[in-house]
Protein backbone atom coordinates (compact mmCIF):
# COMPACT_ATOMS: atom_id res chain seq x y z
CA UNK A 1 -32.80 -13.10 16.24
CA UNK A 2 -35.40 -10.63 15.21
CA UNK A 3 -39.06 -12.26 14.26
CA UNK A 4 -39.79 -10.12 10.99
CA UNK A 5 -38.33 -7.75 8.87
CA UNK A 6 -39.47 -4.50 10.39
CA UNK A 7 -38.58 -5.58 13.64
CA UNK A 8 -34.95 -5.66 12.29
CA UNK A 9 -34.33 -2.50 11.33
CA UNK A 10 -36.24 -1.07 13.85
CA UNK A 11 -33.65 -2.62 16.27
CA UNK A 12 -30.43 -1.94 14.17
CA UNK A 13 -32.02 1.78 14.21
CA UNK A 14 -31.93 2.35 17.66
CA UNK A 15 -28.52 0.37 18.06
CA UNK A 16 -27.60 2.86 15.78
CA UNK A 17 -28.61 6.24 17.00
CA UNK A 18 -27.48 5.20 20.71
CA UNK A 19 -23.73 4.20 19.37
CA UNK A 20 -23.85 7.73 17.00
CA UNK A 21 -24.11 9.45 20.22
CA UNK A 22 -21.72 7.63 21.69
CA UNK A 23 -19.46 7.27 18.82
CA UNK A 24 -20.06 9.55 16.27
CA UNK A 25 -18.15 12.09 14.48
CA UNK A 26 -16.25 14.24 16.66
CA UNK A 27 -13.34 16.54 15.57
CA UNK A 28 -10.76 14.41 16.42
CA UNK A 29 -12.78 11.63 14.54
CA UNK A 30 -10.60 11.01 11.25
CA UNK A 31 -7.14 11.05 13.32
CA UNK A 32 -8.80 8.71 15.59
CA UNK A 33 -10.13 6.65 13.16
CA UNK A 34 -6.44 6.25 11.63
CA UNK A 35 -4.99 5.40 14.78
CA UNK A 36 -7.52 2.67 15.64
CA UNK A 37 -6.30 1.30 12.15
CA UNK A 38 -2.85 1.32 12.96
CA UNK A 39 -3.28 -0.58 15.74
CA UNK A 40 -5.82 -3.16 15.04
CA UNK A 41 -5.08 -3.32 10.96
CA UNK A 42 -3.46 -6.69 9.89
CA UNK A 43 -2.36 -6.43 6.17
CA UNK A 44 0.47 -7.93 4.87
CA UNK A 45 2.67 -6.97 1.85
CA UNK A 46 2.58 -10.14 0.82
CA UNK A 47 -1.30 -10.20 0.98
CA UNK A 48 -1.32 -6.91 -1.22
CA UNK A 49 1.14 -8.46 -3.48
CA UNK A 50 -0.70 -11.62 -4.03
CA UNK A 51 -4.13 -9.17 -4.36
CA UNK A 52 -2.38 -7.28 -7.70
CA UNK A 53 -1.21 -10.56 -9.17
CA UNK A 54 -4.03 -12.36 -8.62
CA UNK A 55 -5.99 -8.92 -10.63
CA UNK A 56 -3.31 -9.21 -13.29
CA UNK A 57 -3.77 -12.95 -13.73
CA UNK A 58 -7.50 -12.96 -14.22
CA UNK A 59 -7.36 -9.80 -16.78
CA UNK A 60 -4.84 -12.20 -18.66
CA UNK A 61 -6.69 -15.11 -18.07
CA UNK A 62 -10.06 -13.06 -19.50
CA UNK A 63 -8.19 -12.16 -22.82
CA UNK A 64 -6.45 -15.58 -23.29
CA UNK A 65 -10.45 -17.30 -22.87
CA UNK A 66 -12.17 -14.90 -25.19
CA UNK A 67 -9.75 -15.38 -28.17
CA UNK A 68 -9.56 -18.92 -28.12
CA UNK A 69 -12.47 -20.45 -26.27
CA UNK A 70 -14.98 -18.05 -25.94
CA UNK A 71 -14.68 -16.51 -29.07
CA UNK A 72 -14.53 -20.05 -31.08
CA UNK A 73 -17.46 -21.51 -29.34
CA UNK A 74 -19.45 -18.28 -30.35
CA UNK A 75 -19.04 -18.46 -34.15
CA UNK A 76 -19.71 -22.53 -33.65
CA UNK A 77 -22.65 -22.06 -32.72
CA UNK A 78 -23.49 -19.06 -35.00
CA UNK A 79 -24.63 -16.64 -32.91
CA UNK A 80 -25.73 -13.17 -34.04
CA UNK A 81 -23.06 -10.47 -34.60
CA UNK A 82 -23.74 -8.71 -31.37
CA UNK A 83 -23.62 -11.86 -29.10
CA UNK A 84 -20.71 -12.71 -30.78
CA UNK A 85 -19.18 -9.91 -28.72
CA UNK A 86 -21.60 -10.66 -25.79
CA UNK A 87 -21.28 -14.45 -24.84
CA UNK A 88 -17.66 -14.04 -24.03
CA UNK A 89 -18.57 -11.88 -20.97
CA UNK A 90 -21.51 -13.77 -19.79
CA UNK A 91 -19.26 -17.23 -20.10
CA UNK A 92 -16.57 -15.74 -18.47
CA UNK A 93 -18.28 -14.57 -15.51
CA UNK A 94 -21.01 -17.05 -15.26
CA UNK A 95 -17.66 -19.75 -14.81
CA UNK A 96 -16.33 -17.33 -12.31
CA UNK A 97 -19.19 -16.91 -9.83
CA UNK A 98 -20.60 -20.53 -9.90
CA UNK A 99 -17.23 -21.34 -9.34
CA UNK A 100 -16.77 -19.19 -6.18
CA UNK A 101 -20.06 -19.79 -4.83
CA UNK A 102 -19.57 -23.60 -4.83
CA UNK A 103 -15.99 -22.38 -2.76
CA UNK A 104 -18.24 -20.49 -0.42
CA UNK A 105 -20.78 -23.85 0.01
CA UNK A 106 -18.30 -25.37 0.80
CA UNK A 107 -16.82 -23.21 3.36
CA UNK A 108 -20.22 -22.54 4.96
CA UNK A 109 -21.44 -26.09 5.21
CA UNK A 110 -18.42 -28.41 5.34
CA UNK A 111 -18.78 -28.66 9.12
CA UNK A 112 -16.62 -26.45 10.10
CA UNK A 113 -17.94 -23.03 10.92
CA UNK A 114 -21.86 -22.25 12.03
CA UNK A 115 -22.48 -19.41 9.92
CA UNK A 116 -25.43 -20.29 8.55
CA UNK A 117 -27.61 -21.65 12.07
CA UNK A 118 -26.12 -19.19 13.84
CA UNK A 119 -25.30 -16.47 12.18
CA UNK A 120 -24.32 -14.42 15.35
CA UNK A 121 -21.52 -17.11 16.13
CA UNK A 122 -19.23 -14.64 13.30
CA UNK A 123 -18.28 -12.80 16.73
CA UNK A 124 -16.95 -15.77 18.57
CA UNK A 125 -12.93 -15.22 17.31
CA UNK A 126 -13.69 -11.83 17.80
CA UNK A 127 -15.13 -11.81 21.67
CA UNK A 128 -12.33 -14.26 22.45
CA UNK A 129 -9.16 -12.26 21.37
CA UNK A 130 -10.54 -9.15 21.58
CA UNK A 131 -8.15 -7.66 19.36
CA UNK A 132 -7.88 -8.29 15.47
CA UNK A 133 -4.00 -8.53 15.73
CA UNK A 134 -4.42 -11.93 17.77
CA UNK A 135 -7.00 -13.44 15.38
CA UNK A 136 -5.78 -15.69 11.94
CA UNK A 137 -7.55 -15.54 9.37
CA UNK A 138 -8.11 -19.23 8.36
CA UNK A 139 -6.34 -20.64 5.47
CA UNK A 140 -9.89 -21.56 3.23
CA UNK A 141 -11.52 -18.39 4.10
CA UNK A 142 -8.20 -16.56 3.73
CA UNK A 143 -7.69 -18.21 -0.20
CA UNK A 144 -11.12 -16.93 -0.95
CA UNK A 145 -10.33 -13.41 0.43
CA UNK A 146 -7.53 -12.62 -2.09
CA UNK A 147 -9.55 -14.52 -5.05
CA UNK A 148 -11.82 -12.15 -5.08
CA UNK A 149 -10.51 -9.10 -3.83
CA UNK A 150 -8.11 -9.93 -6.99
CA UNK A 151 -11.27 -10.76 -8.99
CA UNK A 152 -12.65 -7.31 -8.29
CA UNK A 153 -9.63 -5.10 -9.27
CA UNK A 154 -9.62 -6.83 -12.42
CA UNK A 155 -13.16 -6.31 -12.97
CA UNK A 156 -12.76 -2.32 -12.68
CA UNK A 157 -10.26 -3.02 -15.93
CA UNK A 158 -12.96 -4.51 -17.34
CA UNK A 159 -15.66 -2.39 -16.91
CA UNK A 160 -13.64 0.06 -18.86
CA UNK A 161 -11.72 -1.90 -21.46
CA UNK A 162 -13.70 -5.34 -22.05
CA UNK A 163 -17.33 -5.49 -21.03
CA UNK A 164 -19.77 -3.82 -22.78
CA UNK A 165 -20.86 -0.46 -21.71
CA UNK A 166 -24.25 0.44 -20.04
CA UNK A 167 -26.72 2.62 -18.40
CA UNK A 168 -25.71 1.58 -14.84
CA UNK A 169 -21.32 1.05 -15.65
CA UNK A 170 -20.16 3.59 -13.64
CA UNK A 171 -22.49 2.30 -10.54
CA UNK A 172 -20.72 -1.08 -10.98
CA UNK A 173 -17.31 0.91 -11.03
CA UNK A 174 -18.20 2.18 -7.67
CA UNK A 175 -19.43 -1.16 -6.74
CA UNK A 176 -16.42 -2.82 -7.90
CA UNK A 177 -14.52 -0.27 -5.55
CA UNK A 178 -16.84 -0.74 -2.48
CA UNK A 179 -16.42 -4.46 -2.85
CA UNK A 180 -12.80 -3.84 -2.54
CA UNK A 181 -12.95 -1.93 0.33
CA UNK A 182 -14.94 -3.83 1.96
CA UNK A 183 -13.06 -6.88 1.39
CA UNK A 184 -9.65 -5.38 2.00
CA UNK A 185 -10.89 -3.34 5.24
CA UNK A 186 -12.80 -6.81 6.88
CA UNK A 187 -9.69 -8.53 6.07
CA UNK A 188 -7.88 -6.06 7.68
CA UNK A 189 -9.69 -5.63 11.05
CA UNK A 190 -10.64 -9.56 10.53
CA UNK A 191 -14.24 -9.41 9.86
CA UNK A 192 -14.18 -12.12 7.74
CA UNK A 193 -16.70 -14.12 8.72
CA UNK A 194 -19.03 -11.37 8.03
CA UNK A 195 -17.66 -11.19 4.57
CA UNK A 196 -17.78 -14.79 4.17
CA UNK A 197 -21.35 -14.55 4.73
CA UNK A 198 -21.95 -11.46 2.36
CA UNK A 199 -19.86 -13.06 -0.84
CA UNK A 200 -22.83 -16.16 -0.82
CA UNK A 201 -25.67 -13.75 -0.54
CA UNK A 202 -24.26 -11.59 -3.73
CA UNK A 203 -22.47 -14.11 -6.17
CA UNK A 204 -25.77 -16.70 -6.53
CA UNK A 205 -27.63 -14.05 -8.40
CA UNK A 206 -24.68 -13.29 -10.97
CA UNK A 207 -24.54 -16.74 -11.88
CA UNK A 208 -28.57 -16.86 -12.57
CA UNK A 209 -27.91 -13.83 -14.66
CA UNK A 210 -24.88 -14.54 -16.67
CA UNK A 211 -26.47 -17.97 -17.58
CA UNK A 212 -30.02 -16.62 -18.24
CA UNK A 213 -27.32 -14.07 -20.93
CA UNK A 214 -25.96 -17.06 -22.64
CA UNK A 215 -29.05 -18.70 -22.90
CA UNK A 216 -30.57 -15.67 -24.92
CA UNK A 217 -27.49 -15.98 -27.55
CA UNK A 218 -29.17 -19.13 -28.01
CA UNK A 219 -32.64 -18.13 -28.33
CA UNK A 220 -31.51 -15.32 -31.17
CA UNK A 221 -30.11 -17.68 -33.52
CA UNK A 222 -33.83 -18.75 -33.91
CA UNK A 223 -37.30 -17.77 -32.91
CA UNK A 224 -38.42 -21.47 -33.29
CA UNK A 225 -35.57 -22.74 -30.41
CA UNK A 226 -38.17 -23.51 -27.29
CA UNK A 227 -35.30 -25.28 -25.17
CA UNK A 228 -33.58 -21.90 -25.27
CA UNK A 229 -36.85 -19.63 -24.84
CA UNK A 230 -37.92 -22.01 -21.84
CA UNK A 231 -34.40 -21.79 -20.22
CA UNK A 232 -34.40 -17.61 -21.03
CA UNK A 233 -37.69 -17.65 -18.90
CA UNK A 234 -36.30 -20.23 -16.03
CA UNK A 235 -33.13 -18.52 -15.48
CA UNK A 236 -34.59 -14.83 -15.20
CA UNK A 237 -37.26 -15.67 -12.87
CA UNK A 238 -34.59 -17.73 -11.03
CA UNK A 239 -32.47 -14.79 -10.89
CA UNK A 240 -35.30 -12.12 -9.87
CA UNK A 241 -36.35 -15.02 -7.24
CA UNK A 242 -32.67 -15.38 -6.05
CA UNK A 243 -31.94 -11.79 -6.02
CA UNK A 244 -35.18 -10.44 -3.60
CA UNK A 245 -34.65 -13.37 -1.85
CA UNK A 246 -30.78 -13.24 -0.88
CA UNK A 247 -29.85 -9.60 -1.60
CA UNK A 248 -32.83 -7.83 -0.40
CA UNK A 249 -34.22 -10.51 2.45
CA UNK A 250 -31.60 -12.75 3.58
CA UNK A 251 -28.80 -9.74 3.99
CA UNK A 252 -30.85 -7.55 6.17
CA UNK A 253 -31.01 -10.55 8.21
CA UNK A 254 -27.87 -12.21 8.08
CA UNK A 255 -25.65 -9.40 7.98
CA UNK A 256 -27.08 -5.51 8.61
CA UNK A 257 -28.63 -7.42 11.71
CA UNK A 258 -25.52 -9.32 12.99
CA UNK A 259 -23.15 -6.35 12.15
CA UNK A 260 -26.07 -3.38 13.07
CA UNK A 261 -27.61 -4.99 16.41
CA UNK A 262 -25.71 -7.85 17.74
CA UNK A 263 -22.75 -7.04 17.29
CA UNK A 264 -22.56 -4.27 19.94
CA UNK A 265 -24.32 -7.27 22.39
CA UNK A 266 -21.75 -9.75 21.61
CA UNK A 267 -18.24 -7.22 21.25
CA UNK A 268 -19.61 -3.85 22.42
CA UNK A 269 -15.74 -2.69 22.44
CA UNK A 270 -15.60 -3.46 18.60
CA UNK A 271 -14.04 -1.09 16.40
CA UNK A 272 -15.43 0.88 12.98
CA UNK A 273 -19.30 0.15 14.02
CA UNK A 274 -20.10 3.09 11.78
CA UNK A 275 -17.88 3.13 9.37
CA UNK A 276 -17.94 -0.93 8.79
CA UNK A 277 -22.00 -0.75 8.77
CA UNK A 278 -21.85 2.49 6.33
CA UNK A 279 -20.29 0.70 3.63
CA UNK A 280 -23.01 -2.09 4.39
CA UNK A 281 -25.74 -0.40 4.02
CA UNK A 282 -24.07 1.14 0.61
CA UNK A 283 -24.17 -2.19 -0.72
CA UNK A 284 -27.57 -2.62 0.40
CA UNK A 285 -28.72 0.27 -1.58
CA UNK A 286 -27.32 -0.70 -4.73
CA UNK A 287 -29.18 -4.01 -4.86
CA UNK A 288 -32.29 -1.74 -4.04
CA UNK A 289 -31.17 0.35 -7.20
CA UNK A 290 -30.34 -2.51 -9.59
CA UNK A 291 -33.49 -4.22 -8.27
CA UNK A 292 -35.17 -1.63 -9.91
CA UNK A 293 -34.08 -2.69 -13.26
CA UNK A 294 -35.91 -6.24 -12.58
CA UNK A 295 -38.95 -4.62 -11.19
CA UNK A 296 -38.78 -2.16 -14.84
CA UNK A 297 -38.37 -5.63 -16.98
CA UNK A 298 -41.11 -6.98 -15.42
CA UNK A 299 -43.35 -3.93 -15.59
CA UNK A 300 -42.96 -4.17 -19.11
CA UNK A 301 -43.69 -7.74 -19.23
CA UNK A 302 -47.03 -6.79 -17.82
CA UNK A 303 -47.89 -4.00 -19.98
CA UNK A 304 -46.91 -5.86 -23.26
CA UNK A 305 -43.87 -3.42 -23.91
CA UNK A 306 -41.50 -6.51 -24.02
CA UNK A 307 -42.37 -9.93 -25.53
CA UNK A 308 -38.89 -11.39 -24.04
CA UNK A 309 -36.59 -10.91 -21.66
CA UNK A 310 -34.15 -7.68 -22.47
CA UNK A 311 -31.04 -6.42 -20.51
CA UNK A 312 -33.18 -2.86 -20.11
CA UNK A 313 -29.46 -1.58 -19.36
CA UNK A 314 -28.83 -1.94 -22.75
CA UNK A 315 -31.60 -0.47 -23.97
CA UNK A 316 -32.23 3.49 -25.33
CA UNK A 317 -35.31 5.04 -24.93
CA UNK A 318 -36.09 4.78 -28.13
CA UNK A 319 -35.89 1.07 -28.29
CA UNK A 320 -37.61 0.88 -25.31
CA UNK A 321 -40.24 2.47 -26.98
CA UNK A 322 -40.11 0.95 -29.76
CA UNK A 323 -39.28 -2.73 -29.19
CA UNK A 324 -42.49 -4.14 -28.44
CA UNK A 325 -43.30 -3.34 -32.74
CA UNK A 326 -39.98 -5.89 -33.05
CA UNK A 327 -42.19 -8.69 -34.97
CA UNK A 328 -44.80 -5.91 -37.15
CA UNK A 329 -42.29 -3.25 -38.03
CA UNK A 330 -39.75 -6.28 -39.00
CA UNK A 331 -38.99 -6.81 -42.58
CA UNK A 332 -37.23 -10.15 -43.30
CA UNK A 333 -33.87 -9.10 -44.66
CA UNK A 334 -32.52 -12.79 -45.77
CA UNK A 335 -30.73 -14.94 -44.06
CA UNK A 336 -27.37 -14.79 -42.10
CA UNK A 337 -25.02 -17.42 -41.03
CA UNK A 338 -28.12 -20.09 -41.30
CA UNK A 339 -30.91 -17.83 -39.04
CA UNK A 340 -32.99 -15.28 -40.48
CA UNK A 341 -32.30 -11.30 -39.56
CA UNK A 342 -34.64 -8.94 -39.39
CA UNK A 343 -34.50 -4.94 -39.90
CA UNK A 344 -36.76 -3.06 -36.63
CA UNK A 345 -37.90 -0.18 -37.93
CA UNK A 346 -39.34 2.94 -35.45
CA UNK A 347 -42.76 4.20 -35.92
CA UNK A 348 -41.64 7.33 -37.22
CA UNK A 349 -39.51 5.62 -39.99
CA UNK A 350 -42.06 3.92 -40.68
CA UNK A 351 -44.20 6.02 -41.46
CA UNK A 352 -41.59 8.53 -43.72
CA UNK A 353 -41.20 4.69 -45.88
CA UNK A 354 -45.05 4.44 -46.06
CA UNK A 355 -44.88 8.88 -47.58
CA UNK A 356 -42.50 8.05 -49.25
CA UNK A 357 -44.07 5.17 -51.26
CA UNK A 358 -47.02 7.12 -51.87
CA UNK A 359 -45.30 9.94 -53.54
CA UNK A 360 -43.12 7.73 -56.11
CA UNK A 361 -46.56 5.63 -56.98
CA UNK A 362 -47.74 9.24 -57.66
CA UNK A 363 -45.23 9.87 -60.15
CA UNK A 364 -45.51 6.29 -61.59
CA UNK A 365 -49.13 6.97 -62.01
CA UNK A 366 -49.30 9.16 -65.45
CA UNK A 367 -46.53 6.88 -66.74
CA UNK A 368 -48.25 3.80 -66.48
CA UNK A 369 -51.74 5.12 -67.59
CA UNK A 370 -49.98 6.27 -71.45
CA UNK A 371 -48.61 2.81 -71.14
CA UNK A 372 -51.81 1.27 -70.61
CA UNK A 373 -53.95 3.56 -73.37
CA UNK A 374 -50.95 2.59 -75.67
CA UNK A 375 -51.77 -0.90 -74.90
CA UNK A 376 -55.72 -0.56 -75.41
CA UNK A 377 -54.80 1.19 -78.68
């Protein structure tokens, strides 16, 4: 195992370049790429089958939750109009991923497979068979497979239809789709133990920021609720911690590594290096990306832009300019469903209101100088 972090992809780099020359794209690449499929592809109809139903099941599943549990427990607790819409998302998905990463916890440390200590030891079926047609595909890690390759395909649907739309939705459309790939084409050459391994690096951080979601519904039914502000705070630093820590540290390590460098120790003769570590490394640069929304929360943190945390996804330029003035520009507009509401106003608008008033005092003026002589009379 490497020592440090540049020492890894300084390896996987040269593992790279010498297997590009060896293996890389020739003219006969793509038919040879297709045949190498055929024959050491294992996909079932069945498997495909039980993929759709599964994608079908949790889009029905979704709907059914939202309209009478989601929904419900959103006007119970008499959250604002907009999180009314929100919560059912974040409590979907929040139940979702803890729910498979506890599955993966289990998989990974029930005793049965070495993942974890020895991450290299995802080869072992592999080096023994030699090809992917004589390996099975365990029936836990298999039932976790077609959960979420099903998950996925029904979370495309949702992008589109049911969540609500932001800066960086049609990155997690192609997301959605690389995770599908990836899990189908793993599956399929029976790298699964790689993708075992990659499914408990990713889903820890989308239950850390689902929850940290719900907890700001909370924390917007009143600026007084310090539970809810202190859990806001907890969960996002959780989920920033979590995040650089498993997306951006541990996967260089536990998979671009195993699947970059070792891999060609341990089954030089493997099939799809390339293509296998491509979509990787894709993956790997779209946690860089949406990393970059964390570091740009933060950032504003620092520079007092942002007195809270914010889903800067959400956000338009102009309320990210203009968010910080949430509390001085306010004006309290009564109170709704038990919590008070307040009206932001942007500087400019402000300052047209503040014109504005002096102009009708102007033409007040005369009126209520007669009315005062009249009175002194």
């Amino acid at each position: 195992m490497a020592s440090n972090y540049v020492e890894i992809f300084t390896r996987i780099w040269e593992t790279f370049c010498a297997q590009w020359k060896h293996r890389g794209p020739t003219e006969t690449y793509l038919q040879d790429f297709v045949d190498d499929l055929h024959e050491n592809g294992v996909i079932r109809v069945e498997d495909i089958l039980t993929t759709i139903a599964l994608g079908v099941a949790f889009t029905l599943a979704r709907y059914v939750a939202t309209a009478f549990i989601f929904k419900p427990l959103a006007l119970y607790f008499k959250f604002i109009p907009k999180d009314v819409t929100k919560f059912p998302e974040s409590a979907w998905k929040v139940f979702y991923y803890f729910s498979c990463y506890m599955y993966c916890c289990y998989i990974l440390y029930c005793g049965k497979y070495s993942f974890i200590e020895d991450p290299d030891s995802v080869w072992t079926e592999m080096k023994i068979a030699g090809l992917a047609s004589k390996v099975e595909i365990p029936s836990d890690i298999y039932i976790l497979y077609v959960i979420q390759t099903g998950f996925y395909l029904h979370s495309i649907y949702a992008t589109f239809f049911m969540d609500k739309w932001r800066k960086d939705s049609i990155v997690m459309i192609l997301h959605h789709v690389l995770t599908i790939c990836l899990l189908a084409f793993s599956f399929a050459i029976r790298y699964h133990n790689i993708g075992v391994i990659v499914l408990y690096l990713h889903d820890i951080a989308d239950v850390f920021l689902e929850f940290t979601k719900i907890c700001v519904c909370f924390k917007s039914r009143s600026e007084d609720c310090r539970i809810a502000d202190r859990l806001v705070n907890f969960g996002f630093l959780m989920f920033a911690f979590v995040w650089a820590k498993c997306r951006l540290y541990q996967y260089p390590y536990r998979v671009l590594y195993v699947t970059g460098h070792t891999s060609m120790k341990i089954v030089p003769e493997g099939k799809f290096y390339l293509f296998f570590n491509f979509m990787l490394w894709a993956l790997f640069v779209m946690n860089i990306y949406w990393f970059h929304f964390i570091i740009l929360l933060i950032w504003r943190v620092i520079k007092g832009e942002s007195r809270e945390v914010e889903d800067v996804r959400e956000l338009s330029k102009e309320e990210t300019k203009n968010n910080f003035h949430k509390k001085e520009n306010g004006m309290k507009n009564g109170k709704t469903n038990g919590h008070e509401s307040y009206i932001i106003k942007s500087k400019d608008q402000a300052i047209r209101e503040e014109k504005n008033g002096i102009i009708d005092k102007a033409k007040h003026f005369p009126h209520q100088r007669r009315k005062k002589n009249l009175q002194g009379n």
